[in-house]
Each structure stands twice: as C-alpha cells, then as structure tokens.
N, C-alpha and C. Protein backbone atom coordinates (compact mmCIF):
# COMPACT_ATOMS: atom_id res chain seq x y z
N UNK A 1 16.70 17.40 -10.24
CA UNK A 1 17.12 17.27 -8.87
C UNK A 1 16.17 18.09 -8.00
N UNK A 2 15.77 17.23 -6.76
CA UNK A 2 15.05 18.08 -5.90
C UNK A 2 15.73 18.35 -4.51
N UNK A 3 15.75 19.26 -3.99
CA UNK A 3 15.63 19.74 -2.52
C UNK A 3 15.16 19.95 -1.63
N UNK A 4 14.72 19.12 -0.69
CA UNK A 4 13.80 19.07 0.52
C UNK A 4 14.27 19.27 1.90
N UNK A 5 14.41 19.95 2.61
CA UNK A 5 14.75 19.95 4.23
C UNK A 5 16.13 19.30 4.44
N UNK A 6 16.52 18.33 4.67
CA UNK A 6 17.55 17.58 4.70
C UNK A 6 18.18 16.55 3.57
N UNK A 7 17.19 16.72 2.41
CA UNK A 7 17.16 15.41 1.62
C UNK A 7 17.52 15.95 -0.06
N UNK A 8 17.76 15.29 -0.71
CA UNK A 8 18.01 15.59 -1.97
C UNK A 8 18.17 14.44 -2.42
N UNK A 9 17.28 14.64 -3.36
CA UNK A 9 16.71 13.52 -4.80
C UNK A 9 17.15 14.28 -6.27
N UNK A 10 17.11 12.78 -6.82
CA UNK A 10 17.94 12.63 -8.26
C UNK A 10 16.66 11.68 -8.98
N UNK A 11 15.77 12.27 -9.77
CA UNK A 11 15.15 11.45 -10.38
C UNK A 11 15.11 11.42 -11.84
N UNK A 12 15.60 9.73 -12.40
CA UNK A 12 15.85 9.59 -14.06
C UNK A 12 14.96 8.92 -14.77
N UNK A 13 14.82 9.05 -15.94
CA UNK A 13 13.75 8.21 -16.65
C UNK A 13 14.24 7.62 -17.75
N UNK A 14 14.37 6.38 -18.04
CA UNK A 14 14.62 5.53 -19.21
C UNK A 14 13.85 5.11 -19.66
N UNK A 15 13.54 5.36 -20.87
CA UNK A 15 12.32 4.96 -22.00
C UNK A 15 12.91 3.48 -22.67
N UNK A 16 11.99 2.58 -22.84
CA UNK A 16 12.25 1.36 -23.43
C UNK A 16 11.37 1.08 -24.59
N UNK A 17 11.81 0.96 -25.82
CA UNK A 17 10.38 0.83 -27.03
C UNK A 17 10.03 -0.53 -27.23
N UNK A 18 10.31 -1.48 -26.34
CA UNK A 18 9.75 -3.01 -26.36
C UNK A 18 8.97 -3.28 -25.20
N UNK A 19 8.27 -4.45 -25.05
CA UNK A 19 8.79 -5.06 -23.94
C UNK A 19 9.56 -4.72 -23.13
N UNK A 20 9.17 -4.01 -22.10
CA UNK A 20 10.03 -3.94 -20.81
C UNK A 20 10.13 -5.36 -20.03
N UNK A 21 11.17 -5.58 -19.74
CA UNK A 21 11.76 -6.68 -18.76
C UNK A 21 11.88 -6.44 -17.40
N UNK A 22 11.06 -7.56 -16.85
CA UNK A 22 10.98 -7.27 -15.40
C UNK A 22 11.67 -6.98 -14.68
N UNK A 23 11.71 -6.15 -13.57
CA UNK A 23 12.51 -5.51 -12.88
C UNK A 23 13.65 -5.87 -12.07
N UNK A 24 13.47 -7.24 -11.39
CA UNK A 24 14.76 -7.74 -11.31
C UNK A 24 15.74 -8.58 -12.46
N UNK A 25 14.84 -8.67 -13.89
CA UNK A 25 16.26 -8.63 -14.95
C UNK A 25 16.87 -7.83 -15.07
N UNK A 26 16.44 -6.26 -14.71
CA UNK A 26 16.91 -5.17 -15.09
C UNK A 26 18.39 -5.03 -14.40
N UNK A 27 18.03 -5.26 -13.41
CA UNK A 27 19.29 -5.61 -11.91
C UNK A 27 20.21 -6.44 -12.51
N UNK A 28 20.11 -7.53 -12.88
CA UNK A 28 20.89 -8.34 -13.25
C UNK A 28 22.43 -7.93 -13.63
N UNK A 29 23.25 -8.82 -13.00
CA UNK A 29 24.59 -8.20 -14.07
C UNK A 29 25.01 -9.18 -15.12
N UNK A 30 25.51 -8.09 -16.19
CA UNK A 30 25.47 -8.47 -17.60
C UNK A 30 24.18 -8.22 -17.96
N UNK A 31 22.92 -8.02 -17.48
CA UNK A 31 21.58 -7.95 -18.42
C UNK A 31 21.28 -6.18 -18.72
N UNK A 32 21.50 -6.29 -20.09
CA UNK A 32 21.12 -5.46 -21.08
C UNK A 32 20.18 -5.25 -22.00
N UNK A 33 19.53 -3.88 -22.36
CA UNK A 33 18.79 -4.41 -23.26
C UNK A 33 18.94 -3.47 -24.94
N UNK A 34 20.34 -2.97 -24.70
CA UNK A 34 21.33 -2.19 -25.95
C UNK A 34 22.47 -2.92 -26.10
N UNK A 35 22.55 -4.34 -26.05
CA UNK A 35 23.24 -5.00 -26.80
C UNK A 35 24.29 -5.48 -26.03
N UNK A 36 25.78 -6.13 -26.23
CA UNK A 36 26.94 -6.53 -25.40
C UNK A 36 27.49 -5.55 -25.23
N UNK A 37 28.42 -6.00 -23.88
CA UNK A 37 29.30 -5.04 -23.12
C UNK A 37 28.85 -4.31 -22.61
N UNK A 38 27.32 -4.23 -21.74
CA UNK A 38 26.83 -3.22 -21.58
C UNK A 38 26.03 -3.96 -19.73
N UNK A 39 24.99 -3.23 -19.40
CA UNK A 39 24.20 -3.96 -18.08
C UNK A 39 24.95 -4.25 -16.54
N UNK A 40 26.03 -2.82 -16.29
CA UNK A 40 26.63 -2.94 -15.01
C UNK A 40 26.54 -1.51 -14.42
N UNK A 41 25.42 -0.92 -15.43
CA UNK A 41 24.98 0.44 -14.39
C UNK A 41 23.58 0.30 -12.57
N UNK A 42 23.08 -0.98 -13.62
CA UNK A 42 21.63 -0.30 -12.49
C UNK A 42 22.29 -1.81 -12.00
N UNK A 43 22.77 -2.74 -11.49
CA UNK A 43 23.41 -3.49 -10.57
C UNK A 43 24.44 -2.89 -9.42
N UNK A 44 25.33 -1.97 -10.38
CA UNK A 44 26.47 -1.56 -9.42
C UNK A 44 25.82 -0.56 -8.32
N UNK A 45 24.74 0.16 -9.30
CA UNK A 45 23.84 1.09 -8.13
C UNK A 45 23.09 0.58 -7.28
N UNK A 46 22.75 -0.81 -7.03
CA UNK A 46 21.89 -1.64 -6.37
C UNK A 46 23.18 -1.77 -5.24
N UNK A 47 24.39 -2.30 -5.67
CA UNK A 47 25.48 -2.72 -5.01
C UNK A 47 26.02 -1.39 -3.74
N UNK A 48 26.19 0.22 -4.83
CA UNK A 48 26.52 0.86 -3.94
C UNK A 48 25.31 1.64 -2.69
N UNK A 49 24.00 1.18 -2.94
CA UNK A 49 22.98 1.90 -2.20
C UNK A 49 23.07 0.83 -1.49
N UNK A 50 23.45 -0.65 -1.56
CA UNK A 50 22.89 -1.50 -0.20
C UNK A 50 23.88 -1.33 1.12
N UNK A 51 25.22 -0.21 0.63
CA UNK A 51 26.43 -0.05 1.52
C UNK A 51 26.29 1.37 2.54
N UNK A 52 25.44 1.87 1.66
CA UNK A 52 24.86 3.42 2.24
C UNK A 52 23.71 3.41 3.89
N UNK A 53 23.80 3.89 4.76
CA UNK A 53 22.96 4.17 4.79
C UNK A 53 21.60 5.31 5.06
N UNK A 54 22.62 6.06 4.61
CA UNK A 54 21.94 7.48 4.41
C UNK A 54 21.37 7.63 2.76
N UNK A 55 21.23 7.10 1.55
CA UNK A 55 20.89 6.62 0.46
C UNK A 55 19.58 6.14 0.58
N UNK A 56 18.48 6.48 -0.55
CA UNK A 56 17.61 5.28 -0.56
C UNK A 56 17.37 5.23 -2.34
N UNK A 57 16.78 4.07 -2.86
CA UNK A 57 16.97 4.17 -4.12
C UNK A 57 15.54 3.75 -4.16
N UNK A 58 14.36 4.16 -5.43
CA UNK A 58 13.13 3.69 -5.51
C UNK A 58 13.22 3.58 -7.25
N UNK A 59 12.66 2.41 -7.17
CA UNK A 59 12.34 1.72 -8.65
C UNK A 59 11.47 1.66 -9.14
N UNK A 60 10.71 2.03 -10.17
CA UNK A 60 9.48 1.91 -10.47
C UNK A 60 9.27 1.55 -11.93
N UNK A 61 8.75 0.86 -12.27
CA UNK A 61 8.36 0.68 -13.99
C UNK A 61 6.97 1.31 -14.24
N UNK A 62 7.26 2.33 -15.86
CA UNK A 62 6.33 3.18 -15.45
C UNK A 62 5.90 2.84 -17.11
N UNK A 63 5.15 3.71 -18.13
CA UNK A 63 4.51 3.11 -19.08
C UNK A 63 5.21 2.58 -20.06
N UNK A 64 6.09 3.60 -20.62
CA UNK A 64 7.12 3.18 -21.49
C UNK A 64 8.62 2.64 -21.03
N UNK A 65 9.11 2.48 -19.77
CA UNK A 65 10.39 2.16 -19.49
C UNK A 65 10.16 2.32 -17.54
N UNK A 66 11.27 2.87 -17.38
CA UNK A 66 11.30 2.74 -15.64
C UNK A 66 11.44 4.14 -15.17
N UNK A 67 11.53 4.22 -14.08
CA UNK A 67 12.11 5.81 -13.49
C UNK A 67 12.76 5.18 -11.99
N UNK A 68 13.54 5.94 -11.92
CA UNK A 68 14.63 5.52 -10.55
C UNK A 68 14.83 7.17 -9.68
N UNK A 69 13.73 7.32 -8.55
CA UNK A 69 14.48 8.13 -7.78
C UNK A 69 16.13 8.00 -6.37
N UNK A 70 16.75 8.79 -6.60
CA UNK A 70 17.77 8.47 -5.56
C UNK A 70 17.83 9.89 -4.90
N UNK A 71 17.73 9.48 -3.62
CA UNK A 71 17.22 9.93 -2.68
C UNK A 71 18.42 9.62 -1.18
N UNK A 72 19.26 10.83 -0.93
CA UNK A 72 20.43 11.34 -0.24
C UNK A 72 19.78 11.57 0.87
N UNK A 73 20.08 11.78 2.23
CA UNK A 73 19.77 11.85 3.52
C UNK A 73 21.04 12.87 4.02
N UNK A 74 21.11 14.00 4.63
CA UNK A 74 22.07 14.71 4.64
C UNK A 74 22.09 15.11 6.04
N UNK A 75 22.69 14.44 6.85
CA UNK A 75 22.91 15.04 8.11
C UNK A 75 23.66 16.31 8.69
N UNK A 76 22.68 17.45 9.51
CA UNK A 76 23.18 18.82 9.96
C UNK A 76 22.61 19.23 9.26
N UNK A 77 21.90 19.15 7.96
CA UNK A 77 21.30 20.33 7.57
C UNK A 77 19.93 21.02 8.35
C-alpha cells in the first residue's frame, strides 16, 4: 500500500504459469483460470470501480501474470 497527498493505492500481483489470457477474458464473469466455481473477483471489481467515483483501477499484464493498482481519491485530506 502506498500513500500519496490525498491518494492511496493498493497494488497486487498475480502470477500465471501458462499462457496468460487476454485481458478482457480475465474480466469476464465465470472466466477462470483455477478451475470451477471460481472468476467473480476481478469482474465484481470492474463492477464496483465503475460506481465509484473517487476510485480508479489500472490493469496491466506484466511478464508472468498481471498487476492491478487501486487507487482511492480521498477528499479533505
């Protein structure tokens, strides 16, 4: 987690040992790539950042898997 002036970021990294799948499969709901019952994390977070708008979310596919910063906007500080 970082702290900047008004802002605070959350940045994660998921490693993938295949084939990474393009980035809007990743979104997908139901699309997984650890099997059934699984693939309603990085959709629902697509879902709750498009309701925000003090939120920003950045996606990136990086060598082995992706990294996702999330990035808070904090008003008064």
């Amino acid at each position: 987690m970082l702290k900047k002036e008004n802002k605070v970021s959350m940045i994660t990294l998921n490693s993938f040992n295949e084939e990474l799948p393009k980035l809007y499969q990743l979104k997908q709901p139901g699309f997984s790539t650890k099997g059934n019952s699984r693939g309603i994390g990085l959709n629902s977070l697509d879902d709750m950042i498009a309701r925000e708008q003090n939120v920003l979310l950045d996606t990136q596919v990086i060598q082995d898997g992706f990294q996702q910063m999330l990035t808070v906007t904090v008003e008064g500080e």
